[in-house]
Protein backbone atom coordinates (compact mmCIF):
# COMPACT_ATOMS: atom_id res chain seq x y z
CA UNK A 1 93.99 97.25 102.37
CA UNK A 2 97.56 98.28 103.58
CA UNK A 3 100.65 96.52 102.67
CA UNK A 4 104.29 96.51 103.09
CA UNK A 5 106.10 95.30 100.27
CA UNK A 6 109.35 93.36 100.58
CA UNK A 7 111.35 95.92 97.84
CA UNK A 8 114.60 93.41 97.66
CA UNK A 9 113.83 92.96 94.29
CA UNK A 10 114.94 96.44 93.12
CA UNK A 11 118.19 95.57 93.89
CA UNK A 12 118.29 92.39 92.07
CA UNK A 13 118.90 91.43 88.15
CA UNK A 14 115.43 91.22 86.46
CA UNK A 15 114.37 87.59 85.61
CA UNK A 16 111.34 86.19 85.53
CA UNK A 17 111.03 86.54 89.73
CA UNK A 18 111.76 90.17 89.68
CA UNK A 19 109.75 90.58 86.36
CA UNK A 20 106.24 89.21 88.61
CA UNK A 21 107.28 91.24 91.74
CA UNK A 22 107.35 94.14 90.08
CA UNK A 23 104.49 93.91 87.60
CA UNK A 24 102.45 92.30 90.76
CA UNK A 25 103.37 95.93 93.01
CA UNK A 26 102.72 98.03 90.22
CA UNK A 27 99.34 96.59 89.32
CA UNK A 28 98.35 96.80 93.07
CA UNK A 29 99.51 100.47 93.39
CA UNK A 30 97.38 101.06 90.35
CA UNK A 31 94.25 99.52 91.39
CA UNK A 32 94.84 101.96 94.92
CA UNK A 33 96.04 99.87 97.26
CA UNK A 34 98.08 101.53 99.66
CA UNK A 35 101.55 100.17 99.48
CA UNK A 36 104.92 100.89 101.97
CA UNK A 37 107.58 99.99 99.65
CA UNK A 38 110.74 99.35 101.33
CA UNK A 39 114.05 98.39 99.56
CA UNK A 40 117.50 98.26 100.28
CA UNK A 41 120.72 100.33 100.10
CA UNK A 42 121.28 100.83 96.19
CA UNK A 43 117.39 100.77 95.28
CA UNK A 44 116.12 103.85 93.34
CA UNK A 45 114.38 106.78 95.16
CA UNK A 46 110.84 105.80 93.09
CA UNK A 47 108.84 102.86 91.41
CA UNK A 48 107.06 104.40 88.97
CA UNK A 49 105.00 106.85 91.19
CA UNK A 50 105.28 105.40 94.65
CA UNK A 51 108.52 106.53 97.19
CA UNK A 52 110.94 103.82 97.92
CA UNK A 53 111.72 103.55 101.77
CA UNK A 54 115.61 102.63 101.57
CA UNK A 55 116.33 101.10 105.35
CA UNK A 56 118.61 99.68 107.07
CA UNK A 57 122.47 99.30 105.63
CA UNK A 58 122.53 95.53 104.93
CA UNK A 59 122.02 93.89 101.25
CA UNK A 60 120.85 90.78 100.09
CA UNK A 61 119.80 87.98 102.50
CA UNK A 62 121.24 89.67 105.30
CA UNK A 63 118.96 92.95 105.18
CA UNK A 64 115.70 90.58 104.03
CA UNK A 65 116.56 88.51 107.31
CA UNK A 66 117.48 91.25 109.64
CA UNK A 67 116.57 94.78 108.52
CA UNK A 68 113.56 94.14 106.70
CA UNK A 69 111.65 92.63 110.08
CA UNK A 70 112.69 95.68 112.28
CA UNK A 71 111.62 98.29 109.50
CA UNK A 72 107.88 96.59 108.43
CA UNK A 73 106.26 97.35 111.33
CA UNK A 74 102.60 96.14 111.53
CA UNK A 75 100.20 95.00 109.02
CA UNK A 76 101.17 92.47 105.85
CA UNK A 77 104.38 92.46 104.76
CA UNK A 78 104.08 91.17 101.03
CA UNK A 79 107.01 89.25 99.60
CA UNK A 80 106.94 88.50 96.08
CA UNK A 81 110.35 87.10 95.20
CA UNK A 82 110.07 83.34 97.06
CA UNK A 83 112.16 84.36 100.25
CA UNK A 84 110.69 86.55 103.52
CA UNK A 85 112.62 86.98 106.63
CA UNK A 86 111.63 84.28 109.15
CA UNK A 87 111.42 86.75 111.95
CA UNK A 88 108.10 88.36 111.26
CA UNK A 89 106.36 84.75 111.53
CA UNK A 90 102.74 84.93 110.98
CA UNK A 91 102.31 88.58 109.42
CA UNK A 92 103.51 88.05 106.30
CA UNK A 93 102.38 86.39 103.16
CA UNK A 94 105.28 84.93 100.56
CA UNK A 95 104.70 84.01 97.00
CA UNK A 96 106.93 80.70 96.33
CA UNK A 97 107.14 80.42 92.65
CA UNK A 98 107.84 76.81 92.61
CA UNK A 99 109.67 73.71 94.25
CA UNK A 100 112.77 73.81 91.84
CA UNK A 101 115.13 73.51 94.47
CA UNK A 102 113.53 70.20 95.52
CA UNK A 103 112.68 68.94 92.17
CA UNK A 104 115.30 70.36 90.34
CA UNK A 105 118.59 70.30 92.43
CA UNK A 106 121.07 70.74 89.66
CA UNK A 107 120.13 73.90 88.21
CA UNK A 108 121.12 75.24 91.62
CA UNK A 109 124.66 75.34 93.70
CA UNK A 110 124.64 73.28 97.18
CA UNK A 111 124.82 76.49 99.11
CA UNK A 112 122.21 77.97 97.44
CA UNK A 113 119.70 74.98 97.73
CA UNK A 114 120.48 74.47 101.56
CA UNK A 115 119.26 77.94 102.08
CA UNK A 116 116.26 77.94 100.50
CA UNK A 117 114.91 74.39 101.44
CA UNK A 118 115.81 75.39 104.74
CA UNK A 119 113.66 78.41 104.25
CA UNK A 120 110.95 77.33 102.45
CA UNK A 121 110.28 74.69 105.12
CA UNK A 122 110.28 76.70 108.23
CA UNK A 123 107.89 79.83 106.70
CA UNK A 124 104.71 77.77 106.47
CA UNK A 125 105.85 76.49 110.12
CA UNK A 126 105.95 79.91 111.51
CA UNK A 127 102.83 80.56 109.96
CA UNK A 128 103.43 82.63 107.07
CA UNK A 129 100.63 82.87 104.37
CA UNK A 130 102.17 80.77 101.56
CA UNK A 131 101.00 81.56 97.39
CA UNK A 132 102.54 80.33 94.28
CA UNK A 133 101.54 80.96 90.54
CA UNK A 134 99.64 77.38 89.68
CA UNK A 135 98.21 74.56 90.13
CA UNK A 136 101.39 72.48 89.19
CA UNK A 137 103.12 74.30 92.00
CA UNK A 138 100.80 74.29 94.49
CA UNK A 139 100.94 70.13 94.19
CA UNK A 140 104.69 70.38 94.32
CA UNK A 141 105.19 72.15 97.11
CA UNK A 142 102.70 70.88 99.10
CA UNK A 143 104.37 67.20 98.53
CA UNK A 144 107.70 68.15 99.63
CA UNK A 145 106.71 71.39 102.07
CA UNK A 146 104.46 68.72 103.47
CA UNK A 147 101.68 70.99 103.81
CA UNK A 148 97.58 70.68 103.25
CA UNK A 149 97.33 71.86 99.56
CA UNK A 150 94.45 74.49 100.89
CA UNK A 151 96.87 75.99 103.07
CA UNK A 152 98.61 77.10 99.40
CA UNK A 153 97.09 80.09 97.44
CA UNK A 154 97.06 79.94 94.02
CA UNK A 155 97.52 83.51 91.96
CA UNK A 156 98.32 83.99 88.10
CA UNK A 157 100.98 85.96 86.37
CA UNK A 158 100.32 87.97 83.05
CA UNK A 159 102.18 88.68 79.89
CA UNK A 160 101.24 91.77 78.62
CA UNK A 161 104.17 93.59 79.98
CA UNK A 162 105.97 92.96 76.47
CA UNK A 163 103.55 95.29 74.77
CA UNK A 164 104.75 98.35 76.93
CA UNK A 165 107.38 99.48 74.81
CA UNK A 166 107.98 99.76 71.19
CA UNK A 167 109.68 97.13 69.05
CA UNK A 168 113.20 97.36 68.21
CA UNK A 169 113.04 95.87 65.13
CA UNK A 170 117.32 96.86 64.72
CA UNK A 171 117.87 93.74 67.00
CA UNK A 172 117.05 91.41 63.57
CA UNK A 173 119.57 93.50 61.80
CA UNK A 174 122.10 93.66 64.55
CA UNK A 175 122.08 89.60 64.39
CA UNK A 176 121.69 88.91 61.03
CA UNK A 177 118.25 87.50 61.48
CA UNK A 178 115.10 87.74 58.86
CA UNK A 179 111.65 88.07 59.10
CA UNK A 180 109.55 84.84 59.61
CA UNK A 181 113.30 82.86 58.97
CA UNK A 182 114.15 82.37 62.44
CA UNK A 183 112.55 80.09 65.37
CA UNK A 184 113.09 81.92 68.73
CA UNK A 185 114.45 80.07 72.58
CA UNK A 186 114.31 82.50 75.34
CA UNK A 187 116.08 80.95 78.84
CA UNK A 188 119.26 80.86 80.90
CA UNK A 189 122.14 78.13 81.25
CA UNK A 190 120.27 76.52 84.18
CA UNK A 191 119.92 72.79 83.50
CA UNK A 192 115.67 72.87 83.85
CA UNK A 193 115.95 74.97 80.75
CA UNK A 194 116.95 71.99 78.83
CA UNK A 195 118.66 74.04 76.25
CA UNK A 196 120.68 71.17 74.55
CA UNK A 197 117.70 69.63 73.70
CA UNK A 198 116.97 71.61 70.60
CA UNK A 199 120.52 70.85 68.66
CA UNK A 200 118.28 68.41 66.15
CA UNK A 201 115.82 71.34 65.75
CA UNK A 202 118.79 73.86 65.41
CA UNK A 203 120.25 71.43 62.39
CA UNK A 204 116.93 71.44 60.98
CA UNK A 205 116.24 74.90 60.89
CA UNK A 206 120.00 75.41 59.34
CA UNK A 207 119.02 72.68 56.57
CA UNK A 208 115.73 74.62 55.40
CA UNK A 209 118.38 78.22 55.14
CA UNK A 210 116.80 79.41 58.87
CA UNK A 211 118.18 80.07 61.92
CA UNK A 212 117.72 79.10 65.38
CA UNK A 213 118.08 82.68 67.87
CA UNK A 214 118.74 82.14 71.58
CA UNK A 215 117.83 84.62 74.31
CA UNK A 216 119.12 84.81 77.35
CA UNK A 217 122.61 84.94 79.19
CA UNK A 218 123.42 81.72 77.81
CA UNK A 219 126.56 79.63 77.57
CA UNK A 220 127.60 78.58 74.53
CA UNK A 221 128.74 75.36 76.48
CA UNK A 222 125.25 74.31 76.70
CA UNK A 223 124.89 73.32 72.98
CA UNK A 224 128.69 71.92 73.01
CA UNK A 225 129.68 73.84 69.82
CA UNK A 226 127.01 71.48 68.11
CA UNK A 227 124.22 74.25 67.71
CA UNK A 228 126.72 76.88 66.50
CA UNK A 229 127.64 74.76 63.70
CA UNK A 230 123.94 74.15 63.03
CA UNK A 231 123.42 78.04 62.74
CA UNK A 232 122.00 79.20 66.56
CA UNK A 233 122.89 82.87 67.45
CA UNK A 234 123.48 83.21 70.42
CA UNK A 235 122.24 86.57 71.62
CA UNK A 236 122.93 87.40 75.05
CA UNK A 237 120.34 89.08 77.28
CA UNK A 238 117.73 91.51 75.58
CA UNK A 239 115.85 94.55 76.30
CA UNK A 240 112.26 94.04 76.09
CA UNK A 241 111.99 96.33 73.22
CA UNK A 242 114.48 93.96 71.03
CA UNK A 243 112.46 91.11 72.99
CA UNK A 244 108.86 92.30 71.50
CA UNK A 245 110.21 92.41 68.17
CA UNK A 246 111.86 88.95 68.33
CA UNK A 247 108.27 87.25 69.29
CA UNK A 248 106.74 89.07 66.72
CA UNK A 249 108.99 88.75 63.82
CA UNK A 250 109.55 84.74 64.70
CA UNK A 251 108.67 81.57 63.14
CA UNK A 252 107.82 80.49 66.48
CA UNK A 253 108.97 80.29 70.47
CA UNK A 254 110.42 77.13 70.87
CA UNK A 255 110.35 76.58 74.67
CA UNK A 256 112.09 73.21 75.89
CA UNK A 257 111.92 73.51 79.70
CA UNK A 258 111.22 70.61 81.76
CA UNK A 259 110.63 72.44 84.63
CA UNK A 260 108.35 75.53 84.93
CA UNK A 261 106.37 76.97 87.91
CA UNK A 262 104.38 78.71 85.65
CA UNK A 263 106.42 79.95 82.29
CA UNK A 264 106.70 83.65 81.25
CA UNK A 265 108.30 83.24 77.71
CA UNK A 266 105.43 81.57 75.91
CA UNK A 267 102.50 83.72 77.32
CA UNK A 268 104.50 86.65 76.09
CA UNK A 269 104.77 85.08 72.58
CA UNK A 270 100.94 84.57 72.87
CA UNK A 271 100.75 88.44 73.60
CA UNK A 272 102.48 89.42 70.36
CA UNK A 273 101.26 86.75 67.98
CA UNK A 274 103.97 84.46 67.92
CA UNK A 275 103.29 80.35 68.18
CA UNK A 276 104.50 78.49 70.84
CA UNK A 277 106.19 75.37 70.78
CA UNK A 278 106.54 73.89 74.06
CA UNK A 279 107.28 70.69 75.88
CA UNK A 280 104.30 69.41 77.87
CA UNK A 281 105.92 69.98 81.02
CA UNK A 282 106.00 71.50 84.79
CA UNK A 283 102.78 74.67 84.47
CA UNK A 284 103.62 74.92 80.95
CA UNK A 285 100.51 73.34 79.79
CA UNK A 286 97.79 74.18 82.31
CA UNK A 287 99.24 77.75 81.35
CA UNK A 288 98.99 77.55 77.72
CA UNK A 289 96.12 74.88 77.47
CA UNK A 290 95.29 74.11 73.54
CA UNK A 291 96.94 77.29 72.25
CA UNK A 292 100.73 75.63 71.97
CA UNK A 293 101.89 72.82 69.80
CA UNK A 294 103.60 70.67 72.43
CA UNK A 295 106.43 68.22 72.56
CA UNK A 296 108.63 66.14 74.90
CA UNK A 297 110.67 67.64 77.22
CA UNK A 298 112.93 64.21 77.33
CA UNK A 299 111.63 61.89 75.10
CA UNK A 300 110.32 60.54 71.23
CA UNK A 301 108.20 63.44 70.20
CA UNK A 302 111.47 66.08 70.18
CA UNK A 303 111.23 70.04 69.46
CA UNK A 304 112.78 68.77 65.58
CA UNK A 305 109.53 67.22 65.28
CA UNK A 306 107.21 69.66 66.17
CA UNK A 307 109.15 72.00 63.89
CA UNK A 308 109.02 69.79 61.14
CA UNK A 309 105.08 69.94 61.65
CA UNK A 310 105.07 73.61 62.07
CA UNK A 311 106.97 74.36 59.13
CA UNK A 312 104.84 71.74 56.22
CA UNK A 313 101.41 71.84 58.01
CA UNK A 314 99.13 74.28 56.00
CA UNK A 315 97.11 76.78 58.19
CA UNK A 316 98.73 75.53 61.37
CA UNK A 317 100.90 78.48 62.14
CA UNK A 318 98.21 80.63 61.48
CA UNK A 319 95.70 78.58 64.30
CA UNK A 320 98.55 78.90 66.78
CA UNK A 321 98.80 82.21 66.45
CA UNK A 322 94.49 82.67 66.96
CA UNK A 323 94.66 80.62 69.67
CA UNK A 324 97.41 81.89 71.39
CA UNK A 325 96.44 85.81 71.21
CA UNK A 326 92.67 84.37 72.91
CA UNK A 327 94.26 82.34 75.67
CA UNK A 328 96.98 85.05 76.62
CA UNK A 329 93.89 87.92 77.25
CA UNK A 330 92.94 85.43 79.84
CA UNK A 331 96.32 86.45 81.66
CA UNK A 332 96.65 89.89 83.04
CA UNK A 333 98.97 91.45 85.50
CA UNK A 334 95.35 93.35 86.97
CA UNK A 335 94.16 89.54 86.79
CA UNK A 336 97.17 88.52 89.12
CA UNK A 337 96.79 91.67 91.44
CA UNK A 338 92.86 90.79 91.95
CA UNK A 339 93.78 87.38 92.79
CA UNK A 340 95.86 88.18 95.03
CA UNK A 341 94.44 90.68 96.83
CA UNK A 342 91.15 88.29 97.47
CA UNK A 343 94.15 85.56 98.73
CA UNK A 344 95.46 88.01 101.77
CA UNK A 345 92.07 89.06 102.67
């Protein structure tokens, strides 16, 4: 199999879209595929061991849309970061990582969700191979893509990435956090993320002498100065060094989003031992199955409460830990490759 990989994602911030598309190339360089990698102006000369084919002089949408189609050439091109340019039509396949911008319309500006509705519509029209990461998403984008659900491929992501790299351990120290004495949020400012809704837990946390640490580039407008009172720390973005040793020296992952097309964070925290609290929301639960203690997203049974569980439940803590280590080894970035490799064939 030969494939030409849309490389806009080396020019990009890393979230959870760039984290896949690169974990996803990587894993299908490694199990020899041969891969064209091409980027754009600003990308670095390698990934890992494979060249990087810089072309064209454009960035951002306008090199995806017009330099990217004239420098493919034949075969696949593989685009792993939910856009593609719609000139190459039917040789391409595009993994679209959810339907947020139809579902979820605030957590994105008006500009931003004209484009990509607009795009996401006409790719499947011009007959571009369409995947996403789960079963959740494949239902929600074939409801508002308006498309025959088997026209949708469905591929996994992994979580084992966090285990790469040693853990920092200096990032407790460097926030004034203690072992086992801290419950652990990991997410952006985007309203899906449904940050406010753990002020209650952080108060409870602060009333038992812990702490409540956030990840992420977050505002501190999104608690309204309540959480800071209640003792969050707020810590900004995090290497995944300082990120392993947050999972694995936390109480728990306490993941509120009520909107997920599949859900990095807590499959990570299953990788390093941590237990997940999540709310039964979006993929979160088909990805996660029995190994999380769940809650709702917006409604009686809040994040407080399945803290409150967490922390006087005998033994419970312990299970979630079990469980979650079992259900994460059935996640691998290998896994996802496979997968997807079977899908464009």
């Amino acid at each position: 199999m030969k494939l030409t990989v849309n490389g806009r994602f080396l020019t990009q911030g890393v979230t959870g879209v760039q984290r896949f598309a690169a974990e996803v190339t990587a894993a299908l360089a490694a199990r020899g595929v041969s891969l064209r990698l091409l980027a754009p102006p600003g990308a670095p000369p390698h990934f890992g061991t494979l060249p990087v084919e810089v072309v064209g002089a454009r960035g951002g949408q306008a090199w995806e849309q017009l330099d990217l189609p004239r420098a493919a050439g034949g075969g696949t091109l593989l685009n792993l970061g939910n856009t593609a340019p719609l000139a190459r039509g039917a040789r391409q396949a595009v993994v679209i990582h959810d339907a947020g911008v139809f579902d979820t319309p605030e957590s994105y500006s008006a500009a931003f969700r004209a484009w990509y509705r607009a795009l996401h519509l006409a790719l499947p029209r011009l007959g571009a191979r369409i995947v996403t990461v789960s079963e959740f998403s494949r239902a929600r984008l074939a409801a508002r893509l308006r498309l025959d659900p088997a026209r949708i491929g469905v591929m996994p992501e992994g979580g084992e990435h966090v285990l790469r790299v040693p853990a920092d351990t200096g990032v407790l120290e460097r926030h004034g956090l203690v072992r086992g004495r801290y419950a652990l949020a990991v997410g952006t400012r985007a309203a899906h993320k449904n940050l406010g809704a753990l002020r209650d837990a952080a108060a409870l946390l602060a009333s038992r002498g812990m702490a409540l640490a956030v990840a992420g580039a977050v505002d501190a407008g999104v608690f309204s100065g309540a959480a800071d009172a209640a003792g969050a720390r707020l810590l900004g973005r995090v290497t995944d060094a300082e990120l392993r040793a947050l999972y694995e020296n936390a109480l728990c992952l306490v993941f509120p989003s009520r909107y997920e097309g599949f859900g990095i964070p807590p499959l990570e925290a299953m990788w390093c031992g941590c237990p997940v609290l999540a709310a039964r929301a979006g993929a979160v639960p088909e990805v996660c199955g029995e190994a999380a203690l769940f809650f709702d997203a917006e409604g009686a049974a809040t994040p407080a409460a399945a803290l409150s569980r967490l922390l006087d439940e005998p033994g419970l803590a312990d299970a979630l830990r079990e469980a979650g280590r079992a259900r994460a080894g059935l996640y691998s970035w290998d896994g996802a490759a496979r997968t997807l490799m079977g899908l464009l064939r």
